[in-house]
C-alpha atoms as a PDB file:
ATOM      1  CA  UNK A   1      95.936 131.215  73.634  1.00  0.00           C
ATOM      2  CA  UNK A   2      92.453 131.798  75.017  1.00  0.00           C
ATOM      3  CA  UNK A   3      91.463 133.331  78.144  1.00  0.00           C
ATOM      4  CA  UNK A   4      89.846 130.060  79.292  1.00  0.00           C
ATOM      5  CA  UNK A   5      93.428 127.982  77.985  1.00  0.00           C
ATOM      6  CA  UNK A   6      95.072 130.418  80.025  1.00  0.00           C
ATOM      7  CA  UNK A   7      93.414 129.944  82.871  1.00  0.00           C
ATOM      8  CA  UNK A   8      93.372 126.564  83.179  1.00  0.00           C
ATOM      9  CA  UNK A   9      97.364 126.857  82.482  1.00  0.00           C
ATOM     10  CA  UNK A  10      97.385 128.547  85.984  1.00  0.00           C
ATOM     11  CA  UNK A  11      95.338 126.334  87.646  1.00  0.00           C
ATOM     12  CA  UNK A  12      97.230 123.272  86.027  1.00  0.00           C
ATOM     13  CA  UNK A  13     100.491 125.005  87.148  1.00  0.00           C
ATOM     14  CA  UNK A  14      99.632 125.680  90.642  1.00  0.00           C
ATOM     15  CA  UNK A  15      99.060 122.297  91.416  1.00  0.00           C
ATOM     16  CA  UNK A  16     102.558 121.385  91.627  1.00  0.00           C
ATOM     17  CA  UNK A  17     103.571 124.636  92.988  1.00  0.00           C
ATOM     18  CA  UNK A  18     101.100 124.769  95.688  1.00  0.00           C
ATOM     19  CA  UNK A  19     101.942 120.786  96.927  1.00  0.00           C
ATOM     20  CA  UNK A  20     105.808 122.046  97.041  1.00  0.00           C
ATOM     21  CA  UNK A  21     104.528 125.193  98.849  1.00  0.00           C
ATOM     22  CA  UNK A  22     102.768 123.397 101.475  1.00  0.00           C
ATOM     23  CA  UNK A  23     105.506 120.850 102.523  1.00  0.00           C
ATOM     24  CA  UNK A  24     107.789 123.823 102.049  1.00  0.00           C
ATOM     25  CA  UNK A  25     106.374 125.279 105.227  1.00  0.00           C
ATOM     26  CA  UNK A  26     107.251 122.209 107.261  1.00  0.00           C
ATOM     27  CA  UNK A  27     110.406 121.755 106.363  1.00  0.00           C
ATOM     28  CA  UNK A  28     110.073 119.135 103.381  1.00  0.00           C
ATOM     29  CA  UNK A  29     111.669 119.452 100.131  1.00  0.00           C
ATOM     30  CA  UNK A  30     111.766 118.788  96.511  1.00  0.00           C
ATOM     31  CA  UNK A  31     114.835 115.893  96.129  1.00  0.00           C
ATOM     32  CA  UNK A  32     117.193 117.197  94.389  1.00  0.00           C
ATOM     33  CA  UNK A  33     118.587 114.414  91.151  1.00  0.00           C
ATOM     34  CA  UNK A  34     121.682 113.645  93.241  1.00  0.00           C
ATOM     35  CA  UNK A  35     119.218 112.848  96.224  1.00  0.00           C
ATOM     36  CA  UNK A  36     117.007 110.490  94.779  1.00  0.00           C
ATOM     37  CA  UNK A  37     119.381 107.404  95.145  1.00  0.00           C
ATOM     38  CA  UNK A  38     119.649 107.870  98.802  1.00  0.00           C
ATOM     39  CA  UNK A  39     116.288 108.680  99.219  1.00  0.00           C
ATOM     40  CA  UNK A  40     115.402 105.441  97.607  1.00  0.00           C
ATOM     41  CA  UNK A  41     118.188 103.050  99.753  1.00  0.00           C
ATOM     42  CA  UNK A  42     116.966 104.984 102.927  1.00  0.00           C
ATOM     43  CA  UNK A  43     113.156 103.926 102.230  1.00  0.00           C
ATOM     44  CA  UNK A  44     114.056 100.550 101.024  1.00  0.00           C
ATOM     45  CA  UNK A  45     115.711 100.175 104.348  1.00  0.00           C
ATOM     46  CA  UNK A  46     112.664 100.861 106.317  1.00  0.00           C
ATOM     47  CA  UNK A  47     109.821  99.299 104.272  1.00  0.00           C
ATOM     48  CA  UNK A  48     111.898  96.546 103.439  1.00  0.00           C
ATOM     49  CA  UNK A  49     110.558  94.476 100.197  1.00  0.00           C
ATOM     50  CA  UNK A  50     110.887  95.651  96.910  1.00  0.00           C
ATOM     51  CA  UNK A  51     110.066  98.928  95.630  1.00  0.00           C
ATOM     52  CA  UNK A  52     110.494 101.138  92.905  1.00  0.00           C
ATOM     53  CA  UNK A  53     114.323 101.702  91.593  1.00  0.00           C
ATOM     54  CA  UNK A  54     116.240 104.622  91.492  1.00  0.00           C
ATOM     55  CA  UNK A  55     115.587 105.437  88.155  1.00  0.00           C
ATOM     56  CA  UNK A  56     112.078 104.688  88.065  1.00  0.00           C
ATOM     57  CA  UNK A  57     111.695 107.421  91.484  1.00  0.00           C
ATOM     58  CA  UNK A  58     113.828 109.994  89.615  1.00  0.00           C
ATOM     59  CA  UNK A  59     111.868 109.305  86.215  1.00  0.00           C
ATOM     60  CA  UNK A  60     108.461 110.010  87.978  1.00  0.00           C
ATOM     61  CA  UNK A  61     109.639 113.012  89.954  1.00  0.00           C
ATOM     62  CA  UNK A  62     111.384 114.727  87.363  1.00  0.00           C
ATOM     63  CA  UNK A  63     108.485 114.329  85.109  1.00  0.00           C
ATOM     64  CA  UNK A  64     105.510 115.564  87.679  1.00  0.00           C
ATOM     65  CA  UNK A  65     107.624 117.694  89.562  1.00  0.00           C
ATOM     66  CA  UNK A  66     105.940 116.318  93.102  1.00  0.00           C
ATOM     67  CA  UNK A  67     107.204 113.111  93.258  1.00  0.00           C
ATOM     68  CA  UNK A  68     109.374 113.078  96.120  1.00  0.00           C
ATOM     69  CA  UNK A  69     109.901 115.217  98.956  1.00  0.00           C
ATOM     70  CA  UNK A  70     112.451 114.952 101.842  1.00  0.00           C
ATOM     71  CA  UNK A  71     112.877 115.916 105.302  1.00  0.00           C
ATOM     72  CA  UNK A  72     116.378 116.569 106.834  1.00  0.00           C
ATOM     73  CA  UNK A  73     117.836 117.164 110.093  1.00  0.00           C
ATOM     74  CA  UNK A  74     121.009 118.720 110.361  1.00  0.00           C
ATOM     75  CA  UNK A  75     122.089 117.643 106.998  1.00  0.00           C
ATOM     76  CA  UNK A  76     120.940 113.873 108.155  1.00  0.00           C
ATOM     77  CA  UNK A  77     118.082 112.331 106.208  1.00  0.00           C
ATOM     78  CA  UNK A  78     115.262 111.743 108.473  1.00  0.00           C
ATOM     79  CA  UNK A  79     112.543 111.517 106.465  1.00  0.00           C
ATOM     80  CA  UNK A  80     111.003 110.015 102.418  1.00  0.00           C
ATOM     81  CA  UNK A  81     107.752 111.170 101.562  1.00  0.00           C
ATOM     82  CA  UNK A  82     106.724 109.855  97.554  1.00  0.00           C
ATOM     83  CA  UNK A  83     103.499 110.484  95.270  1.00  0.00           C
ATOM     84  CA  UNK A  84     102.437 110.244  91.898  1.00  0.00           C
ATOM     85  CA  UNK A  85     100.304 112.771  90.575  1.00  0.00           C
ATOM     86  CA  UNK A  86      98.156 110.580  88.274  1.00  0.00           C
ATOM     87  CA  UNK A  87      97.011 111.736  84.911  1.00  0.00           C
ATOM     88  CA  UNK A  88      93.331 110.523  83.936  1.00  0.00           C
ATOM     89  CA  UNK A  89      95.011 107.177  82.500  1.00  0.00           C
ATOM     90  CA  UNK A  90      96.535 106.349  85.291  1.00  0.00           C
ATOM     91  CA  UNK A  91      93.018 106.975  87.473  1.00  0.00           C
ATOM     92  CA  UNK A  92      91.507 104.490  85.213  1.00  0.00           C
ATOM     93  CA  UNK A  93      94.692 102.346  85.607  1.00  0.00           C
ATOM     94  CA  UNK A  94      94.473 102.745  89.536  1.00  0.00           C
ATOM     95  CA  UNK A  95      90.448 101.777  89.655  1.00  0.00           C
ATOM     96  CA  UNK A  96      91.264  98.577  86.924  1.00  0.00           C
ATOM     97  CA  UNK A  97      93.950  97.807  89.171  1.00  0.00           C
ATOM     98  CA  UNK A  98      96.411  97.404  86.157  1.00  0.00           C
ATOM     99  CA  UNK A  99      98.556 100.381  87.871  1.00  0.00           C
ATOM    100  CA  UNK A 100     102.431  99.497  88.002  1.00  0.00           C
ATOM    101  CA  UNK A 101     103.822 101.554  91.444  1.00  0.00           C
ATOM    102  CA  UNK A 102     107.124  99.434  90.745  1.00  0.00           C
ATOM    103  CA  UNK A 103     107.742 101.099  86.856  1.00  0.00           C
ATOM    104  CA  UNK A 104     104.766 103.691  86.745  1.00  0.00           C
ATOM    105  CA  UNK A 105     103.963 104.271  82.664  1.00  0.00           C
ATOM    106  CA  UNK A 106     104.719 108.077  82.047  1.00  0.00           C
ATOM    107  CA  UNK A 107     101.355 108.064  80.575  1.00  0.00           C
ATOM    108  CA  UNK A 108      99.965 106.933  83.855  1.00  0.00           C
ATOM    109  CA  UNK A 109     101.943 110.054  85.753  1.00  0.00           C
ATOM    110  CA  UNK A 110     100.264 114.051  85.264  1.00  0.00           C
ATOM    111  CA  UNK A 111     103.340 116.158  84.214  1.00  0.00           C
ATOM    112  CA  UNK A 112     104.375 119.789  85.518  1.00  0.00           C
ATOM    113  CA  UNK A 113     101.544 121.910  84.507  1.00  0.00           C
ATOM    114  CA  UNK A 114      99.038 118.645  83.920  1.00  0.00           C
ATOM    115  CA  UNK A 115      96.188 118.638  86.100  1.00  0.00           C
ATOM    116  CA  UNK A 116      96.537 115.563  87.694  1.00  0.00           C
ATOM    117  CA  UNK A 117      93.200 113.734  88.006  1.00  0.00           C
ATOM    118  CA  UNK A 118      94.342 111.676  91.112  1.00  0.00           C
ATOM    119  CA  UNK A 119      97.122 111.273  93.304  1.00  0.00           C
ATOM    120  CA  UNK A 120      98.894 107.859  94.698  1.00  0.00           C
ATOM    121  CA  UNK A 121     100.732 107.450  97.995  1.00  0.00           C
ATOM    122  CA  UNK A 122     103.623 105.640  96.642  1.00  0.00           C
ATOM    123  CA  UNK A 123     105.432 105.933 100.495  1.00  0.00           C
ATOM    124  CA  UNK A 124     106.217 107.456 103.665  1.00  0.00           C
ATOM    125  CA  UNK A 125     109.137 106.606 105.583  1.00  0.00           C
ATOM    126  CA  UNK A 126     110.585 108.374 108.885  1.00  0.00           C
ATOM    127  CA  UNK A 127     113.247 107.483 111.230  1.00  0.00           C
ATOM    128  CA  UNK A 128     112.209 109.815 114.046  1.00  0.00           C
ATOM    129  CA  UNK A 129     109.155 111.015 115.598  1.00  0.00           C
ATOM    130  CA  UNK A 130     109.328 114.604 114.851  1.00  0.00           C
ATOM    131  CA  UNK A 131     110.360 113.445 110.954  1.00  0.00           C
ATOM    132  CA  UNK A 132     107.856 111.364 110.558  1.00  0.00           C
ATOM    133  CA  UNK A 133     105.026 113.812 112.348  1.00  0.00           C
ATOM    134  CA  UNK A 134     105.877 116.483 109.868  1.00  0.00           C
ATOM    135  CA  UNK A 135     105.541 114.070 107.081  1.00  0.00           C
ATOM    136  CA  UNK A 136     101.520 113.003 108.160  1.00  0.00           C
ATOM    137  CA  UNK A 137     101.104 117.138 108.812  1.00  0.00           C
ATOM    138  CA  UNK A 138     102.676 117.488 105.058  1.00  0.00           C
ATOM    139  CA  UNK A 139     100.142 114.883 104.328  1.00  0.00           C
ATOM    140  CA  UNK A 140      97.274 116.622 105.744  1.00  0.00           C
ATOM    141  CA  UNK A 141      98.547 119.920 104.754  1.00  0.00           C
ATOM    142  CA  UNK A 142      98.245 119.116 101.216  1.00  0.00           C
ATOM    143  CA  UNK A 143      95.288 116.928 101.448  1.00  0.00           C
ATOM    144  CA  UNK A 144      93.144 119.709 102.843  1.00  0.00           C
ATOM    145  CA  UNK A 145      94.205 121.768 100.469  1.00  0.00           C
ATOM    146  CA  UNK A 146      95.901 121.697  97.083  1.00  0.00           C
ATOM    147  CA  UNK A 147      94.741 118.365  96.092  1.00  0.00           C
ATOM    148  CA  UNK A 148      92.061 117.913  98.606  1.00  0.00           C
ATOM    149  CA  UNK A 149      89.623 118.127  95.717  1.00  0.00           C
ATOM    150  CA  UNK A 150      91.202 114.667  94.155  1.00  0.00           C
ATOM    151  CA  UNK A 151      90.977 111.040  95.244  1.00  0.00           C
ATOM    152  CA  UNK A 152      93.568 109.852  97.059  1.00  0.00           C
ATOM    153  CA  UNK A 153      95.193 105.907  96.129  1.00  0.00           C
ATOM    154  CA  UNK A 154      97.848 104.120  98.292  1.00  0.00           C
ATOM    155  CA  UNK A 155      98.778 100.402  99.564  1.00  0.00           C
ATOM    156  CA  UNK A 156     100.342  99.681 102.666  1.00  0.00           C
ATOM    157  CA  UNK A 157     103.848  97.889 102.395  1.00  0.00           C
ATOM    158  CA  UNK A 158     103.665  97.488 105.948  1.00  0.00           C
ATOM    159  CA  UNK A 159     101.301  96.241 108.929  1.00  0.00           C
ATOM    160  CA  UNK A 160     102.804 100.329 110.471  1.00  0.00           C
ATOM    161  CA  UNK A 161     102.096 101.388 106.920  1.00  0.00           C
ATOM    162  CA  UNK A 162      98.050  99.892 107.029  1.00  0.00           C
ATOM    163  CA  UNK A 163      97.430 101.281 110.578  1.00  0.00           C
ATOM    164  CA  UNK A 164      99.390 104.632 109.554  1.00  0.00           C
ATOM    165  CA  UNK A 165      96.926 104.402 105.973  1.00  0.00           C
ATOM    166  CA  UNK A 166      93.587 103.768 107.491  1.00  0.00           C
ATOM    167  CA  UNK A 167      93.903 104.761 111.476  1.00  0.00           C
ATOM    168  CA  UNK A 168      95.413 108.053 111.023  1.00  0.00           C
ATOM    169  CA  UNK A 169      94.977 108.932 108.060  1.00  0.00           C
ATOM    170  CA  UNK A 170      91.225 107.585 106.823  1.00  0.00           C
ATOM    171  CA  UNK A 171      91.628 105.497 103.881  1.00  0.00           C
ATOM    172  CA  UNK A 172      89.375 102.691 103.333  1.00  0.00           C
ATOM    173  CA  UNK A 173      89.705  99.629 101.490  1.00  0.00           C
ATOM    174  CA  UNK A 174      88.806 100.043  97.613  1.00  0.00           C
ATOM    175  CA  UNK A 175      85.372  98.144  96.769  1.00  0.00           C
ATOM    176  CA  UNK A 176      86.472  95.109  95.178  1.00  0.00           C
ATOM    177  CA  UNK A 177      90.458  95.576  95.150  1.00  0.00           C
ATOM    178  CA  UNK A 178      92.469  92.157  94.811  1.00  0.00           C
ATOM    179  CA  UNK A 179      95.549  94.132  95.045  1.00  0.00           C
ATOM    180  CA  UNK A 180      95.201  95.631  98.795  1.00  0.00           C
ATOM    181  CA  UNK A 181      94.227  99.397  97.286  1.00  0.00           C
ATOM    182  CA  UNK A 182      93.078 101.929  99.631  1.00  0.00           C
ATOM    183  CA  UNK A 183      91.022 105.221  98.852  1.00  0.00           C
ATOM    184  CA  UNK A 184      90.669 108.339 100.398  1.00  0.00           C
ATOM    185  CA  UNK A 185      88.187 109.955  98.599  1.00  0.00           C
ATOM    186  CA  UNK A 186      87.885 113.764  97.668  1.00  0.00           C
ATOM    187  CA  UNK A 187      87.717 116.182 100.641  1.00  0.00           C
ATOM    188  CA  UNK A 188      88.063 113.826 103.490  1.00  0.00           C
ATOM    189  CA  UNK A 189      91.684 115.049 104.183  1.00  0.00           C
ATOM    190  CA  UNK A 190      90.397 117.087 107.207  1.00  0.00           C
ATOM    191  CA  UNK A 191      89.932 113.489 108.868  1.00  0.00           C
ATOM    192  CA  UNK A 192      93.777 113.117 108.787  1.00  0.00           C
ATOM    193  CA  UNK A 193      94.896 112.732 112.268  1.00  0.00           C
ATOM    194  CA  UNK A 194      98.399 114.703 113.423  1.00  0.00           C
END
């Protein structure tokens, strides 16, 4: 291994590590496998329409390792907060629009230690205030920092979802989308409102 390889291993690695960090510090966690299913029924619940399945939520965040966090009162589930770091094939897949958020493509999803070249905002979902205000201040936690360097990809599910996406948070519609994408582009994550 070379000293550049080695370096970029680090880098690569702290990716992950530093995302997890950051929503570490506000009380939002890796889910853990036997989590995922719930996790999945309790977003489903809120956003309503279809999403991804169980498996396909567990696939993606077992494979990037920062696919889905969770915040918890008291043992009770309060809030869902999903993303998939995207490799450079599934940039090009988000910006062609051929992106599937229902079955994501492994190859479109960076694994642990892969620099991912973008990240989506598969969904955020929050059954209390304080839940769901830690979730946006996860959002901008990480967005000012560990991937604040990377564009930023999500649609809204919801009419609450679009005014949480572009109000709050400062994504814009992507030029030419037929598919309702929204960008936030790199280093405008200090525009993320708490």
């Amino acid at each position: 291994m070379t000293a550049e390889s080695s370096t970029h291993s680090e880098v690569r690695q702290t990716v992950t590590s530093a995302v997890r960090a950051e929503l570490a510090l506000l009380d939002i966690h890796p889910a853990r496998p036997q989590e995922v299913a719930e996790a999945r029924r309790f977003a489903a619940a809120l956003i309503g329409g279809t999403i991804v399945s169980p498996a396909g939520l567990q696939r993606v965040h077992e494979y990037s390792g920062a696919g889905l966090f969770l915040h918890r009162d008291e043992d009770e589930l309060t809030g869902v907060l999903a993303l998939v770091m995207l490799s450079a094939a599934g940039h090009d897949a988000i910006r062609h629009e051929t992106f599937d958020a229902l079955d994501p493509d492994l190859a479109h999803v960076a694994a642990i230690g892969e620099d991912p070249a973008a990240l989506y905002g598969w969904g955020i979902a929050a059954t209390r205030k304080m839940a769901a205000r830690r979730l946006v201040d996860g959002l901008s936690a990480i967005a000012n920092g560990p991937v604040g360097h990377l564009p930023y990809y999500s649609r809204a599910a919801t009419p609450q979802g679009e005014r949480l996406l572009i109000e709050r948070i400062g994504f814009r519609p992507y030029p030419g989308s037929t598919t309702g994408l929204l960008q936030l582009a790199p280093h405008l994550g200090s525009r993320i409102a708490a």
